[in-house]
Each structure stands twice: as C-alpha cells, then as structure tokens.
Protein backbone atom coordinates (compact mmCIF):
# COMPACT_ATOMS: atom_id res chain seq x y z
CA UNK A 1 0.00 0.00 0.00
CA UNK A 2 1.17 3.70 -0.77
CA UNK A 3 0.13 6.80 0.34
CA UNK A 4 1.75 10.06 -0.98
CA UNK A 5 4.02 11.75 1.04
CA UNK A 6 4.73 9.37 3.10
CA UNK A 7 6.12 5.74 1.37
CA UNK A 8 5.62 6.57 -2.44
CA UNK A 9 9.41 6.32 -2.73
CA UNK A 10 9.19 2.65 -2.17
CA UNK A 11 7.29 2.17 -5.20
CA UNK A 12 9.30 0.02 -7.73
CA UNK A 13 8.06 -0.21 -10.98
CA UNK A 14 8.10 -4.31 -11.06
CA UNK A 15 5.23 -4.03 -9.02
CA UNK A 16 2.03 -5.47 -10.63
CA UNK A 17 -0.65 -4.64 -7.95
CA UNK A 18 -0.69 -1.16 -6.50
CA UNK A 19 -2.89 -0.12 -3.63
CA UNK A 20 -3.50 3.83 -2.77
CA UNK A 21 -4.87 2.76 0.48
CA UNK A 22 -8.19 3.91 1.98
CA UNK A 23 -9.62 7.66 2.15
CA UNK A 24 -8.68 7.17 6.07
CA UNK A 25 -5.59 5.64 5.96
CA UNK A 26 -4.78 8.74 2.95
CA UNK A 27 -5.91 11.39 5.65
CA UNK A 28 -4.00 10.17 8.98
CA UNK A 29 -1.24 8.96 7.38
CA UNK A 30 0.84 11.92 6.32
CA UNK A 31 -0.11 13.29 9.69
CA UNK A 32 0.88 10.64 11.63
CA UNK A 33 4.04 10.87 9.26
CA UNK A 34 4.88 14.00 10.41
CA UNK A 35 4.55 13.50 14.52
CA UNK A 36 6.35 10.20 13.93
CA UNK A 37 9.27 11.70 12.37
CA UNK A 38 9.68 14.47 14.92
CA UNK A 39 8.32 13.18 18.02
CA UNK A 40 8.26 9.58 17.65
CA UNK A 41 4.95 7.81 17.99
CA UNK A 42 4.38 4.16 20.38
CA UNK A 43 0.99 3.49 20.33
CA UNK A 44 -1.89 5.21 19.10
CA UNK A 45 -5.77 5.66 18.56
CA UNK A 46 -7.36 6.92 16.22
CA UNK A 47 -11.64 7.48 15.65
CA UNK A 48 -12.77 7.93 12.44
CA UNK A 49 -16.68 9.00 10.99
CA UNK A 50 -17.81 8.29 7.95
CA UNK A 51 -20.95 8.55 6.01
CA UNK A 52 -22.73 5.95 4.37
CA UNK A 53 -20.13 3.57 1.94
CA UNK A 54 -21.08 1.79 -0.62
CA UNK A 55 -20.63 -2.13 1.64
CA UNK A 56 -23.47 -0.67 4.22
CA UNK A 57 -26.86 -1.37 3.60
CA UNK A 58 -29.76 0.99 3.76
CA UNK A 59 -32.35 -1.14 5.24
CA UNK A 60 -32.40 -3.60 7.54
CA UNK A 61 -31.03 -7.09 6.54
CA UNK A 62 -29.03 -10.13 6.88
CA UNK A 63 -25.29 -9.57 6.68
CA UNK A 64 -22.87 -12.27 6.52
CA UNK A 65 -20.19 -10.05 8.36
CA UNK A 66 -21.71 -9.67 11.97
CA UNK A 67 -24.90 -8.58 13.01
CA UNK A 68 -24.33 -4.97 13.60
CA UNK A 69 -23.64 -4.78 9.73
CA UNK A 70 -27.08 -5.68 9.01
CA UNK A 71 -28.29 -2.59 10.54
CA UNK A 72 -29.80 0.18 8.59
CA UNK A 73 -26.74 3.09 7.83
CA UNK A 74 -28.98 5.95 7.42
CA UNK A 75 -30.40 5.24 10.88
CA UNK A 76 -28.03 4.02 13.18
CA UNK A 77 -24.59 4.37 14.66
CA UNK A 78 -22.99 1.49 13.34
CA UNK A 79 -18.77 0.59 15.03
CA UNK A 80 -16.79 -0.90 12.61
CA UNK A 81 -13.18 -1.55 11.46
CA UNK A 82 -11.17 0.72 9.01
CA UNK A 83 -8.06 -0.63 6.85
CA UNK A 84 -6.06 1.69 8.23
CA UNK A 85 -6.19 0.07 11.58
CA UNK A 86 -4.27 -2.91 10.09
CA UNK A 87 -1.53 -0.96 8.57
C-alpha cells in the first residue's frame, strides 16, 4: 500500500498490484508521518466517521459479516473496522 508523502518512494516499478490505500488511511497517514518523524509515535488511537459507503446497507437485513452490519446506515450508529487500523 502507498500513500503520498509518506512511502511513495518505495514504489518500484516491477510491481504489478498497487494499492493507494483507503480515504482514512490517505488522511491520517501523512499526519501521523509527520509527529512520527519528529516526536516519535508508540501506540496510538485513532476514531474515524464516515458517512454511508457503498458495503453498508440501507435497510435492515441479513449480513454475513456480523450482526451490527445488518443494521440500517442511514439510521443508526454502526462501530466498525477501518483498513487503516491494520496498517
């Protein structure tokens, strides 16, 4: 995965599959880039909101994930993981 600004140099071009990471990994990731480099960073947290995406549902319904993703987005608070958590 490669997010400009921060590892973009460590593209090569034998590389078939390229990933620009997600829209929240792309916003905390130069960021986090920066206090790293200065400060140093050990552990961290980070929240992120989002509106709808395009793998929540908008009514009720079965979901194969868990049972919280089967919960209507446009009416409910729904927790769930990011991609940029597992970076």
């Amino acid at each position: 995965m490669f997010v400009c600004g921060v590892n973009e140099k460590e593209y090569k071009s034998d590389i078939d599959i390229v990933s620009n990471a997600s829209c929240t990994t792309n916003c905390l990731a130069p960021l986090a880039k920066v206090i790293n480099d200065r400060f140093g960073i050990v552990e961290g947290l980070m929240t992120t909101v989002h509106a709808m995406t395009a793998t929540q549902k908008t009514v009720d319904g079965p979901s194969s994930k868990d049972w919280r993703g089967g919960r209507a987005a446009s009416f409910n608070i729904i927790p769930s993981s990011t991609g940029a958590a597992k970076v």
